[in-house]
C-alpha atoms as a PDB file:
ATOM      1  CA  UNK A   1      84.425 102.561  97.663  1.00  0.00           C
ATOM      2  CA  UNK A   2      82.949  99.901  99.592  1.00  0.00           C
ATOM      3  CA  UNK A   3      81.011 100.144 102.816  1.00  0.00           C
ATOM      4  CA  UNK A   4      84.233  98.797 104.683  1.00  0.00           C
ATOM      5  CA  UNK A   5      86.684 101.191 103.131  1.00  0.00           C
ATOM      6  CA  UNK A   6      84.638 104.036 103.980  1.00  0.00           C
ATOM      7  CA  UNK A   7      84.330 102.924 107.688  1.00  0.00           C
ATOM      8  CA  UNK A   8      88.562 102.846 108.075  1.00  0.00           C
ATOM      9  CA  UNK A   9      88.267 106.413 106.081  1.00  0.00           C
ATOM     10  CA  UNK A  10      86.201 107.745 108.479  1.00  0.00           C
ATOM     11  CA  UNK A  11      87.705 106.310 111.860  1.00  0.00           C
ATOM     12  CA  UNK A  12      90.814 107.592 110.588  1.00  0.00           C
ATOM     13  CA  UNK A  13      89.494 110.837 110.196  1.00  0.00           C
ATOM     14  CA  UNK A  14      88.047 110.959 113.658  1.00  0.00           C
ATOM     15  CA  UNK A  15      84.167 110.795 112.084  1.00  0.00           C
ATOM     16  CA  UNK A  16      83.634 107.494 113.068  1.00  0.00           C
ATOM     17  CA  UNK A  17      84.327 105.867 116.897  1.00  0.00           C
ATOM     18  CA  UNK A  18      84.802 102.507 117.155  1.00  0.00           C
ATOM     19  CA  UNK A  19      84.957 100.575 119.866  1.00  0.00           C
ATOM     20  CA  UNK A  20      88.026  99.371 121.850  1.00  0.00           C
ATOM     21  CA  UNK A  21      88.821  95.321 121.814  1.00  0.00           C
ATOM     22  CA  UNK A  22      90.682  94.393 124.832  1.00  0.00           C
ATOM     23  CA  UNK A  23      92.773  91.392 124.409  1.00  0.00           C
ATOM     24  CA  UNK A  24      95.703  89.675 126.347  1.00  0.00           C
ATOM     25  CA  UNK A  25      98.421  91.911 125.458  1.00  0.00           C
ATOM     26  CA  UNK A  26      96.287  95.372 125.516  1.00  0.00           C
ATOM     27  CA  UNK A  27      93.964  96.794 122.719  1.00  0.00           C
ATOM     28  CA  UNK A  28      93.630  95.220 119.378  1.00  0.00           C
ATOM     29  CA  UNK A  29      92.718  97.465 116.261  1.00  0.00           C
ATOM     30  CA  UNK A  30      88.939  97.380 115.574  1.00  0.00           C
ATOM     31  CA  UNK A  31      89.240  96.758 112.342  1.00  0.00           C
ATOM     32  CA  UNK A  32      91.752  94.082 112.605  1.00  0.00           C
ATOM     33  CA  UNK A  33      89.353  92.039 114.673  1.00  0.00           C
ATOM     34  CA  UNK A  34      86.346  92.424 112.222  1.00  0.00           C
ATOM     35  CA  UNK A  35      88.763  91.337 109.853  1.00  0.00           C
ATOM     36  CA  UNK A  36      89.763  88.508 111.764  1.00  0.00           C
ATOM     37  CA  UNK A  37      86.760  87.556 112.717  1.00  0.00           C
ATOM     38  CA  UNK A  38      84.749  86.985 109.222  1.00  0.00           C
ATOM     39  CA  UNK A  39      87.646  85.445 107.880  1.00  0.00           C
ATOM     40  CA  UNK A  40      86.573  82.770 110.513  1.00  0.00           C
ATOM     41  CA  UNK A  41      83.586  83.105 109.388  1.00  0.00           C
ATOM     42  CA  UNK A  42      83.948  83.091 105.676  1.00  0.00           C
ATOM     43  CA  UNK A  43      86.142  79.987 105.776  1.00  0.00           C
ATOM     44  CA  UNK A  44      83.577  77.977 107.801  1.00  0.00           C
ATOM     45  CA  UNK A  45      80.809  79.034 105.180  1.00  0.00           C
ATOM     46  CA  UNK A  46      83.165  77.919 102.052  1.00  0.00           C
ATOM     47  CA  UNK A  47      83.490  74.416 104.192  1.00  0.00           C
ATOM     48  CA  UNK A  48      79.498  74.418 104.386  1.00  0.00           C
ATOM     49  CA  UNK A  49      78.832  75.577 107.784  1.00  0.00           C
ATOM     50  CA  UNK A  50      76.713  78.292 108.216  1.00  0.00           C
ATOM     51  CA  UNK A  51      77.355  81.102 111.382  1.00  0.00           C
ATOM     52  CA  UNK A  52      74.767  81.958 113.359  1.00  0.00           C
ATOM     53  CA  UNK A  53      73.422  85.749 112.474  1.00  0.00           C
ATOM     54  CA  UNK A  54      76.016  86.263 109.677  1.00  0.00           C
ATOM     55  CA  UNK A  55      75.324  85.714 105.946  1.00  0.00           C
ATOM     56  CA  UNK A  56      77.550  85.607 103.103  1.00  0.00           C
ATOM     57  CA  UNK A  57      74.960  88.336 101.353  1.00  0.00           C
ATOM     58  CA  UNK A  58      76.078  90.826 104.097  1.00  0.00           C
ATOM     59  CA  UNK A  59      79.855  90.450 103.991  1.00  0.00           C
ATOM     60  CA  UNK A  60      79.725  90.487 100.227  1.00  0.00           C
ATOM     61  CA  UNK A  61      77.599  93.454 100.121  1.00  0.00           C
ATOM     62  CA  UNK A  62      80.076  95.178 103.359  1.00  0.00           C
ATOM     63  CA  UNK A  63      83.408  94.160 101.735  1.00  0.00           C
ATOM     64  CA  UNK A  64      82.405  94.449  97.862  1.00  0.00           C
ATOM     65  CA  UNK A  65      82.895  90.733  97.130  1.00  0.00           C
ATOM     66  CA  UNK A  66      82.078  89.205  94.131  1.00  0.00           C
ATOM     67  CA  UNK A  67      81.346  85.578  93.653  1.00  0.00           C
ATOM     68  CA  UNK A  68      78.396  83.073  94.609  1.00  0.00           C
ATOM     69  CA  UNK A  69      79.427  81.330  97.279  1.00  0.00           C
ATOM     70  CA  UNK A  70      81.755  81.714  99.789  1.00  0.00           C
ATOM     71  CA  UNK A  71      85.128  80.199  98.381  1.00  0.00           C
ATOM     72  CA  UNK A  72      84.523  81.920  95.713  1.00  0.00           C
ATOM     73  CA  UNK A  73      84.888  85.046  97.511  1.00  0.00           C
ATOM     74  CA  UNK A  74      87.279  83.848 100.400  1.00  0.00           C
ATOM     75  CA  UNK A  75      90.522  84.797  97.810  1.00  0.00           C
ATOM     76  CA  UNK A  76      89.444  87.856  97.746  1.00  0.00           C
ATOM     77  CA  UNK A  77      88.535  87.905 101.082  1.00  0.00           C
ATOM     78  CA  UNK A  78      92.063  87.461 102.158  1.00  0.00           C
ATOM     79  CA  UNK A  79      93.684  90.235  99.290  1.00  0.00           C
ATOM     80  CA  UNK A  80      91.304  92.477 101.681  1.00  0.00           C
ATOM     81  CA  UNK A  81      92.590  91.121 105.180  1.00  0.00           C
ATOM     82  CA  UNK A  82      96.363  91.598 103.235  1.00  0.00           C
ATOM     83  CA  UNK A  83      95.951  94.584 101.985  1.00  0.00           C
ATOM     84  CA  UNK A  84      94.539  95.725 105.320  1.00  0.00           C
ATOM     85  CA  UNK A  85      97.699  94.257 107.185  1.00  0.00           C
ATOM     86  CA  UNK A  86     100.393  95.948 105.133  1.00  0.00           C
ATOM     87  CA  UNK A  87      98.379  99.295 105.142  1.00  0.00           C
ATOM     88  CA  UNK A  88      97.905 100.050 109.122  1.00  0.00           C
ATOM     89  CA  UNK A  89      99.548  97.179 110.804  1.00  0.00           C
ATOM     90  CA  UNK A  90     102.975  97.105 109.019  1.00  0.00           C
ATOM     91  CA  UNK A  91     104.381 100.188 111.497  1.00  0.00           C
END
């Protein structure tokens, strides 16, 4: 089980807080965000630009990605952000 899996687990379980993201329309799921928001970041990397304090080595190691550089991972990047949707988003 990854390190991301095991963070949903646990804030489903009540073990874990996370914190509330406040958009437009009213509150956003946490997870959904950080989803959102390295899939920004993981298709700038596998264009060649690099984010400012994020590095493919940490959302490899987070998400259990395997691959050397970041389009090789951003496929299975995306089966994650899928899988993610249909799980908890789909009600």
């Amino acid at each position: 089980m990854t390190q991301f899996e095991t963070a949903v687990q646990q804030a489903r379980q009540g073990e874990l807080q996370t914190p509330t993201v406040h958009m437009n329309d009213g509150n956003v799921d946490y997870f959904w965000y950080q989803l959102s928001v390295h899939h920004y970041n993981l298709k700038l990397m596998s264009k060649g630009i690099m984010s400012r304090n994020i590095k493919l080595k940490d959302l490899k190691h987070y998400y259990g990605l395997k691959g050397k550089t970041a389009a090789a991972c951003l496929s299975q990047y995306e089966e994650i952000l899928q899988q993610y949707k249909e799980k908890y988003l789909s009600k």
